[in-house]
N, C-alpha and C. Protein backbone atom coordinates (compact mmCIF):
# COMPACT_ATOMS: atom_id res chain seq x y z
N UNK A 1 110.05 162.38 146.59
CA UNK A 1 110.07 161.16 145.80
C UNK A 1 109.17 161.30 144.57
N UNK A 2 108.19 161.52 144.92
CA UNK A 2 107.10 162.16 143.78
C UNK A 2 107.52 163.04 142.65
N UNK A 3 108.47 163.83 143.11
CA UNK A 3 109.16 164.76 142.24
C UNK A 3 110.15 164.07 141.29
N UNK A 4 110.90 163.39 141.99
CA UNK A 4 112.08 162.75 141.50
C UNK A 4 111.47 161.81 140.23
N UNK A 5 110.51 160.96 140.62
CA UNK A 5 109.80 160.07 139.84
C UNK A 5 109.23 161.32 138.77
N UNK A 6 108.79 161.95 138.37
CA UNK A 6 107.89 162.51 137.72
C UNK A 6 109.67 163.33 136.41
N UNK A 7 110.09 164.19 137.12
CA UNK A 7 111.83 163.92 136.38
C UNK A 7 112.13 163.03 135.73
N UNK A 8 112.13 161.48 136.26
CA UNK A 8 112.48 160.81 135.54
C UNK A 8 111.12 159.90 134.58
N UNK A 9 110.10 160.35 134.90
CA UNK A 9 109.58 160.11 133.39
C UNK A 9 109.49 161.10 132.14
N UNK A 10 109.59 162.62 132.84
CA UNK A 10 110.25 163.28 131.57
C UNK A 10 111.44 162.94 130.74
N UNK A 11 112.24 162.69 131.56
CA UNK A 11 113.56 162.49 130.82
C UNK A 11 113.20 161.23 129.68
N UNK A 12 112.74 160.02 130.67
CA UNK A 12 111.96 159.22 129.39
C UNK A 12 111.33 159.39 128.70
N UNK A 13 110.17 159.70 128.58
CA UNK A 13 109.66 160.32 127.43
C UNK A 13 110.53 160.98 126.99
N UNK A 14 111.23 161.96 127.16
CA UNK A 14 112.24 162.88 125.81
C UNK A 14 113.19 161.95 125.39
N UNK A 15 113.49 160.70 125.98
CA UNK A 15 113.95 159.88 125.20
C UNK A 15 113.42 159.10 124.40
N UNK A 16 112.20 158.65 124.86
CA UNK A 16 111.54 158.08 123.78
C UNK A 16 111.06 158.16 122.69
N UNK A 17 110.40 159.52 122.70
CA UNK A 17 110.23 160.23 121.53
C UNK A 17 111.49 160.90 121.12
N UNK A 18 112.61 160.83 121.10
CA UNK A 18 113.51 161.52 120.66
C UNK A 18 113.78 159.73 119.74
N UNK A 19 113.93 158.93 120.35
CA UNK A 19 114.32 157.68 119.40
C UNK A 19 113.07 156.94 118.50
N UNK A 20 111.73 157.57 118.95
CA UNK A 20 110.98 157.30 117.62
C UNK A 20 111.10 158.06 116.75
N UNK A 21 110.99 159.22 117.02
CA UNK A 21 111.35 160.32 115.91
C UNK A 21 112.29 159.60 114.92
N UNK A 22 113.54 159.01 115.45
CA UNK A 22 114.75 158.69 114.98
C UNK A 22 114.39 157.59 114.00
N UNK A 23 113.34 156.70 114.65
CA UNK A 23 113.27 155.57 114.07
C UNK A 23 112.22 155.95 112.70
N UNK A 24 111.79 156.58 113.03
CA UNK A 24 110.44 157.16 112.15
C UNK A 24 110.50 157.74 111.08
N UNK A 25 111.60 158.46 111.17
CA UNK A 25 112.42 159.49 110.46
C UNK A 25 113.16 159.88 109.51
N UNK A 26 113.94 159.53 110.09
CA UNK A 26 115.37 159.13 109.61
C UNK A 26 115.58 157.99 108.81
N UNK A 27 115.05 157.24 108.80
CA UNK A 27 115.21 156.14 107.57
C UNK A 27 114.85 157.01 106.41
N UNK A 28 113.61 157.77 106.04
CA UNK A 28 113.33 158.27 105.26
C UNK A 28 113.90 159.89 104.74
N UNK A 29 114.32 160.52 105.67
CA UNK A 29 115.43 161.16 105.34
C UNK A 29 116.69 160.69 104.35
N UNK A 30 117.27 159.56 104.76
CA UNK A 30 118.19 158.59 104.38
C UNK A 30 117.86 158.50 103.04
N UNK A 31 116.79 158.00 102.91
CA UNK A 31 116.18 157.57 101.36
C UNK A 31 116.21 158.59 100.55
N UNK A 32 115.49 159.55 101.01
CA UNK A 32 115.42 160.82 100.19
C UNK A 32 116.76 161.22 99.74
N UNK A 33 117.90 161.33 100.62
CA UNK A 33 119.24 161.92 100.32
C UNK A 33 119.87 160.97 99.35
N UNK A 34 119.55 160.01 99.16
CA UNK A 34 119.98 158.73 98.67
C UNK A 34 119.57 158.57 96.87
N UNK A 35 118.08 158.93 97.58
CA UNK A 35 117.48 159.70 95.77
C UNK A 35 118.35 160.54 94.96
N UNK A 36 118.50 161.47 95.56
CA UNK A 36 119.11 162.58 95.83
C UNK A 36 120.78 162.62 95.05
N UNK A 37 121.14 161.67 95.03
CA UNK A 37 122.58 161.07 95.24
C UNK A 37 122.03 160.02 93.36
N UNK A 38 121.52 159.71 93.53
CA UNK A 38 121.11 158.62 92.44
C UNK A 38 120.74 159.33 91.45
N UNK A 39 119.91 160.46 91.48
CA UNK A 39 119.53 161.60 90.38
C UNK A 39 121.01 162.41 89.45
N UNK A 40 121.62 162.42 90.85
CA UNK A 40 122.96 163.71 90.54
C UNK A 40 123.83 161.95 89.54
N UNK A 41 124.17 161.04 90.05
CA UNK A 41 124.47 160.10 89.21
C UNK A 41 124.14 159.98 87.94
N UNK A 42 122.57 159.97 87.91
CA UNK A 42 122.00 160.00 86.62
C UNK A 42 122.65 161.06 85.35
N UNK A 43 122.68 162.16 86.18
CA UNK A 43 122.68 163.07 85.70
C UNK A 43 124.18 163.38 84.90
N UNK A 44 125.19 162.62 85.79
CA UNK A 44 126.69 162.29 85.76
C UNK A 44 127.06 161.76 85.09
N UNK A 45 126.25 160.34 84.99
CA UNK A 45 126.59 159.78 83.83
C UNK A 45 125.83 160.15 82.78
N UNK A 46 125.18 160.90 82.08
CA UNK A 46 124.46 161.36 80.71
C UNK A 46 125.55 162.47 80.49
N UNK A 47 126.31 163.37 81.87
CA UNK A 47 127.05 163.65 81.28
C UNK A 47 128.38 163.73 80.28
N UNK A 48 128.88 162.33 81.43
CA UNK A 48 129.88 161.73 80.82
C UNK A 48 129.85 161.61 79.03
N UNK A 49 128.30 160.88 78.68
CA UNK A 49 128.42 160.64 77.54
C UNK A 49 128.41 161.17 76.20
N UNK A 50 127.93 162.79 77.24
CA UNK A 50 128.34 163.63 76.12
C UNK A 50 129.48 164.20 76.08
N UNK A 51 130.48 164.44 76.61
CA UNK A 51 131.59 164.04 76.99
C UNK A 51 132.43 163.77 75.94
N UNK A 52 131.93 162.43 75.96
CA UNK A 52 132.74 161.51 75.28
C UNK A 52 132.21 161.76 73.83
N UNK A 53 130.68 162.01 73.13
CA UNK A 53 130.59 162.50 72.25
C UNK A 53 131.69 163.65 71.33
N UNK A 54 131.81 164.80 72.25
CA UNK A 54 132.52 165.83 72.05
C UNK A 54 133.85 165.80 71.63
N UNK A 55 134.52 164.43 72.97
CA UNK A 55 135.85 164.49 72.73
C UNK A 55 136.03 163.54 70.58
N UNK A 56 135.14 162.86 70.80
CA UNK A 56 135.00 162.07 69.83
C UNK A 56 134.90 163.07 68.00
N UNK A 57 134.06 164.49 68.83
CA UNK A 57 133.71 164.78 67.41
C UNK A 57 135.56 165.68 67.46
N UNK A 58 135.91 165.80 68.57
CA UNK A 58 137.37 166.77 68.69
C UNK A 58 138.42 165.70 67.98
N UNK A 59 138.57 164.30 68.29
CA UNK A 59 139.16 163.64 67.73
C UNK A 59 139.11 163.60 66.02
N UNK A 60 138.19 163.87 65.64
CA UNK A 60 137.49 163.33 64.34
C UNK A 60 137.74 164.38 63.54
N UNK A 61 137.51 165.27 63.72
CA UNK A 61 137.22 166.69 62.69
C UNK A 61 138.66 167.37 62.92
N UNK A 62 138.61 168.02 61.32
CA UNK A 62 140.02 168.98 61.39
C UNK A 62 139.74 170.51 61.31
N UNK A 63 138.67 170.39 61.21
CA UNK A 63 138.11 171.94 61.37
C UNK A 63 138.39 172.38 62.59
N UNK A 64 138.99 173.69 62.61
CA UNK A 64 139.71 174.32 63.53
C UNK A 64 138.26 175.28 64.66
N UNK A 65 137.35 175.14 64.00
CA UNK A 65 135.86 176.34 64.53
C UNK A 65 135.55 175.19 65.58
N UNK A 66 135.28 173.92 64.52
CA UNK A 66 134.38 172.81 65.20
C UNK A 66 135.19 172.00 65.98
N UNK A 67 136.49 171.93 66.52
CA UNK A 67 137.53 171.48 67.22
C UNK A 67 137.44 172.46 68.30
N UNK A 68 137.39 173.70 68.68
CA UNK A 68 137.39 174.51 69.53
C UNK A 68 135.84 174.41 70.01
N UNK A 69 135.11 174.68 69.30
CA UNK A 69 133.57 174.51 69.82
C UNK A 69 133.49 173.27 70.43
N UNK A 70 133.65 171.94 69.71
CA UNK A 70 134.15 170.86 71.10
C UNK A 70 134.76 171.08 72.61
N UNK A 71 135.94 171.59 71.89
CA UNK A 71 136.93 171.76 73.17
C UNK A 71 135.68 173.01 74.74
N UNK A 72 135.29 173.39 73.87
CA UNK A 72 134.33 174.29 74.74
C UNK A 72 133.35 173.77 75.62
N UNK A 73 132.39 172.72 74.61
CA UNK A 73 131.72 171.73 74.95
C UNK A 73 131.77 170.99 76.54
N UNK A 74 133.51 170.60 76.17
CA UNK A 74 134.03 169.67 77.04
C UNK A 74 133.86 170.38 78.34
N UNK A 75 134.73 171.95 78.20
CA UNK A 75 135.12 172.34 78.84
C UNK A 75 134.05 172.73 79.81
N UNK A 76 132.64 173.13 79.50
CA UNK A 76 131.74 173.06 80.24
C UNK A 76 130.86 172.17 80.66
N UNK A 77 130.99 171.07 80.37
CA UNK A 77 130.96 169.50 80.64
C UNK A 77 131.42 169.15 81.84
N UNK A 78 132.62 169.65 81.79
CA UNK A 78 133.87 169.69 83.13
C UNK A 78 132.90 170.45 84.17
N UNK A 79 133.32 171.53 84.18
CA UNK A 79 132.59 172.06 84.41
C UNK A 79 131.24 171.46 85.62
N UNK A 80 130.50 171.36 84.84
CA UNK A 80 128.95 170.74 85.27
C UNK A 80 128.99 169.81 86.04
N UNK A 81 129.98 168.42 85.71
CA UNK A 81 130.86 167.59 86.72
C UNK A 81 131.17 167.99 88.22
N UNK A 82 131.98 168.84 87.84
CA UNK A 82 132.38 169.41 89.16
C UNK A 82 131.49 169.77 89.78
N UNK A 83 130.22 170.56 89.37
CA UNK A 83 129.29 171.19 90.28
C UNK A 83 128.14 169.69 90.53
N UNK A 84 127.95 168.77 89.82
CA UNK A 84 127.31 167.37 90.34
C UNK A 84 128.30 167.19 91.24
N UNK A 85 129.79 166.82 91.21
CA UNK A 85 130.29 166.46 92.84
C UNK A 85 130.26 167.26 93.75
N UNK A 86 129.92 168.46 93.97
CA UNK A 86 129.97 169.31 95.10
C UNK A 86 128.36 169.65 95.35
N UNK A 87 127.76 169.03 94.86
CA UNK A 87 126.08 168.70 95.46
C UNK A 87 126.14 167.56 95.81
N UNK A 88 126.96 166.09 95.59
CA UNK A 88 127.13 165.01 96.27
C UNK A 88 127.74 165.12 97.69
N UNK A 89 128.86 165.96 97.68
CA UNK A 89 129.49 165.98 98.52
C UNK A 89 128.57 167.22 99.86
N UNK A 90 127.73 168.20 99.10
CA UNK A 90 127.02 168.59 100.08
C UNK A 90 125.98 167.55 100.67
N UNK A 91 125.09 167.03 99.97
CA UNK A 91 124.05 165.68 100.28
C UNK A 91 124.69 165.24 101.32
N UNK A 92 126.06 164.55 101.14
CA UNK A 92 126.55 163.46 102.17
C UNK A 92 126.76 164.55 103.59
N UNK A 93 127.14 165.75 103.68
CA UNK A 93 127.95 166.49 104.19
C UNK A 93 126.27 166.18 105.27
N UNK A 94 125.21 166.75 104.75
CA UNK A 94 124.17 167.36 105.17
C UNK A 94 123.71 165.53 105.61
N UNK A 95 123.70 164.42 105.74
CA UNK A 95 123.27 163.12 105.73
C UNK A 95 124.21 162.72 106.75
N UNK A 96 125.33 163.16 107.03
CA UNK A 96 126.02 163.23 108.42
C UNK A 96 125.87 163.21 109.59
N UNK A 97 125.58 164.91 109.34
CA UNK A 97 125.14 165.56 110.30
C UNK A 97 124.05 165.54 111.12
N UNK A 98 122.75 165.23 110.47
CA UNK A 98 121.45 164.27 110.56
C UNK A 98 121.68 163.13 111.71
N UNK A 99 122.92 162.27 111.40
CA UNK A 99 123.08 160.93 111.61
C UNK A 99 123.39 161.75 113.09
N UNK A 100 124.95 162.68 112.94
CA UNK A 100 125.73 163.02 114.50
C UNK A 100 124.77 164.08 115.68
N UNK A 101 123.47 164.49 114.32
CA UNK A 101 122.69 165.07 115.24
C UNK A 101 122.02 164.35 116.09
N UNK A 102 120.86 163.34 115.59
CA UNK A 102 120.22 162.33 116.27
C UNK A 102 120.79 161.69 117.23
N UNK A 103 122.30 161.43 116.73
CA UNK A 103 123.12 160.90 117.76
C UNK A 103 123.08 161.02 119.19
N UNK A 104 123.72 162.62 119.16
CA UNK A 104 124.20 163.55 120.06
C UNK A 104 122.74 163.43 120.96
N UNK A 105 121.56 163.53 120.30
CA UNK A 105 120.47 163.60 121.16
C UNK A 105 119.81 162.58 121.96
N UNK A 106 119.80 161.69 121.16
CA UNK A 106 119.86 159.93 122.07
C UNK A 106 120.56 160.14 123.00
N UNK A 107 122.23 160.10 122.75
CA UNK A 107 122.97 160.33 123.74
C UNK A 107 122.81 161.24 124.67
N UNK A 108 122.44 161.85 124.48
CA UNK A 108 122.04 162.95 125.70
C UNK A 108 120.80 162.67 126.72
N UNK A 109 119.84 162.24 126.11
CA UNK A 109 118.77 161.71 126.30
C UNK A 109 119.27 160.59 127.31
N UNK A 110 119.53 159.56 126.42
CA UNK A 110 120.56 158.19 127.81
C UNK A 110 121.09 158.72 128.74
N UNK A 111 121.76 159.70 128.70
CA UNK A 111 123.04 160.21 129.52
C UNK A 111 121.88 160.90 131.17
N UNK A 112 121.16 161.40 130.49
CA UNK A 112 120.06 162.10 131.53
C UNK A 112 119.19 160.98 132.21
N UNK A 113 118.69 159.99 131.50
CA UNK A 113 118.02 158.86 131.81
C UNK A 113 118.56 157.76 133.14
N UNK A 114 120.23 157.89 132.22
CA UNK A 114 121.19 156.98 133.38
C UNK A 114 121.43 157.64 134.38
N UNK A 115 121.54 158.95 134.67
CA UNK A 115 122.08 159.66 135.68
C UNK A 115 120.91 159.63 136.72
N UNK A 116 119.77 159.81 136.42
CA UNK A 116 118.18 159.75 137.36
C UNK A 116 118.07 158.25 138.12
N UNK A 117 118.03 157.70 137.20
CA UNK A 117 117.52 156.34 137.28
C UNK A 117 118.75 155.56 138.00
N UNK A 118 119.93 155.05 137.28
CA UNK A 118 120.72 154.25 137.46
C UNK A 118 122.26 154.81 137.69
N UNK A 119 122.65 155.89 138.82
CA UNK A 119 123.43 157.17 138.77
C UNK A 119 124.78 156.18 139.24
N UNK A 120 124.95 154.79 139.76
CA UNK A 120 126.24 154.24 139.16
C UNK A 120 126.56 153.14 137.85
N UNK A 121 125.51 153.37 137.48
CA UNK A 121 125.74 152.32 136.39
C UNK A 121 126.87 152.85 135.19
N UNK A 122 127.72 152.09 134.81
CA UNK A 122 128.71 152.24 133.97
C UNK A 122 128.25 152.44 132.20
N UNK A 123 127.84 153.50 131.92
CA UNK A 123 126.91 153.02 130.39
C UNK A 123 127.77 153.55 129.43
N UNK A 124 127.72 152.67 127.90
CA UNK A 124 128.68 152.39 127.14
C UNK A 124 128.58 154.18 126.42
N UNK A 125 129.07 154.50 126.15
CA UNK A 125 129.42 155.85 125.31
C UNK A 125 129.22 155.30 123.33
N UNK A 126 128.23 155.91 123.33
CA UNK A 126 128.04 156.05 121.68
C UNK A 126 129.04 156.62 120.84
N UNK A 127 129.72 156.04 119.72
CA UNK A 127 130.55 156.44 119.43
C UNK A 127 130.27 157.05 117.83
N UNK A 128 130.52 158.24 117.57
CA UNK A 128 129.76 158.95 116.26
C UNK A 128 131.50 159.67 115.38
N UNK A 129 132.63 159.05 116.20
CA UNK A 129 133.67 159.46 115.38
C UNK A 129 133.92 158.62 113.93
N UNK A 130 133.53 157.39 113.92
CA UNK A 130 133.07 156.57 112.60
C UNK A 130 132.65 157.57 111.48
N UNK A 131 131.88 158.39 111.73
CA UNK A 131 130.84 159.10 110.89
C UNK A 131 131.54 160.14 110.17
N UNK A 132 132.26 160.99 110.73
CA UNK A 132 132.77 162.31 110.21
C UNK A 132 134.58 161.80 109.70
C-alpha cells in the first residue's frame, strides 16, 4: 500500500509540474512567437510599400534601363515576401507543436494519474485534432 501510494504521488507531481510548467510557460512562449509574427508583418508591410513604389516608378517612366531595374526591384520584393511567409508559416508550424506537445504530456500525465488513482473512472480524452 505504501508503495502504491508513493506511485501515485509521483505520477502527481509529474503532473503537476508538467501543468505549471505549462501554465508558466507557455503563455510566454505564445507571446514571443506572436512578436515574432508582428515583426515579420512589420517587415511585410514596409515591404509592400516599396513595392508599390517600384511598380509606380515602372508605371511612370519610359526608360527602358529604369523600367527593367524596377521590374527587378519588384521581382526581388517578391521574392523577400515569399521568404516573410515561410518564416510565418514556420513560427506557426513551431507554436503548434508546443501547444500538441504540452498537450500530449498533460494527457499522459492524466492518463497515468486516472489509471492509479481512479482505474474505473470514465475520463474525457483531450482533444488536440483542432490544432493541426
Amino acid at each position: 500500500m505504501l508503495n502504491q501510494a508513493a506511485v501515485e504521488a509521483l505520477y502527481s507531481a509529474a503532473f503537476l509540474e508538467d501543468y505549471v510548467d505549462c501554465v508558466e510557460y507557455l503563455p510566454d512562449e505564445m507571446q514571443r512567437s506572436l512578436s515574432q509574427m508582428r515583426e515579420l508583418d512589420y517587415k511585410y508591410q514596409r515591404l509592400l510599400g516599396d513595392m508599390e513604389q517600384h511598380l509606380q516608378v515602372y508605371r511612370t517612366v519610359s526608360e527602358t534601363s529604369t523600367r527593367r531595374r524596377s521590374l527587378q526591384l519588384i521581382q526581388k520584393a517578391l521574392i523577400r515576401s515569399q521568404e516573410l511567409g515561410d518564416d510565418k508559416l514556420q513560427i506557426m508550424s513551431t507554436v503548434i507543436d508546443q501547444i500538441e506537445n504540452r498537450a500530449r504530456q498533460l494527457e499522459s500525465d492524466y492518463h497515468n494519474i486516472g489509471e492509479r488513482i481512479y482505474p474505473s473512472l470514465v475520463r474525457p480524452k483531450i482533444n488536440i485534432s483542432c490544432l493541426g
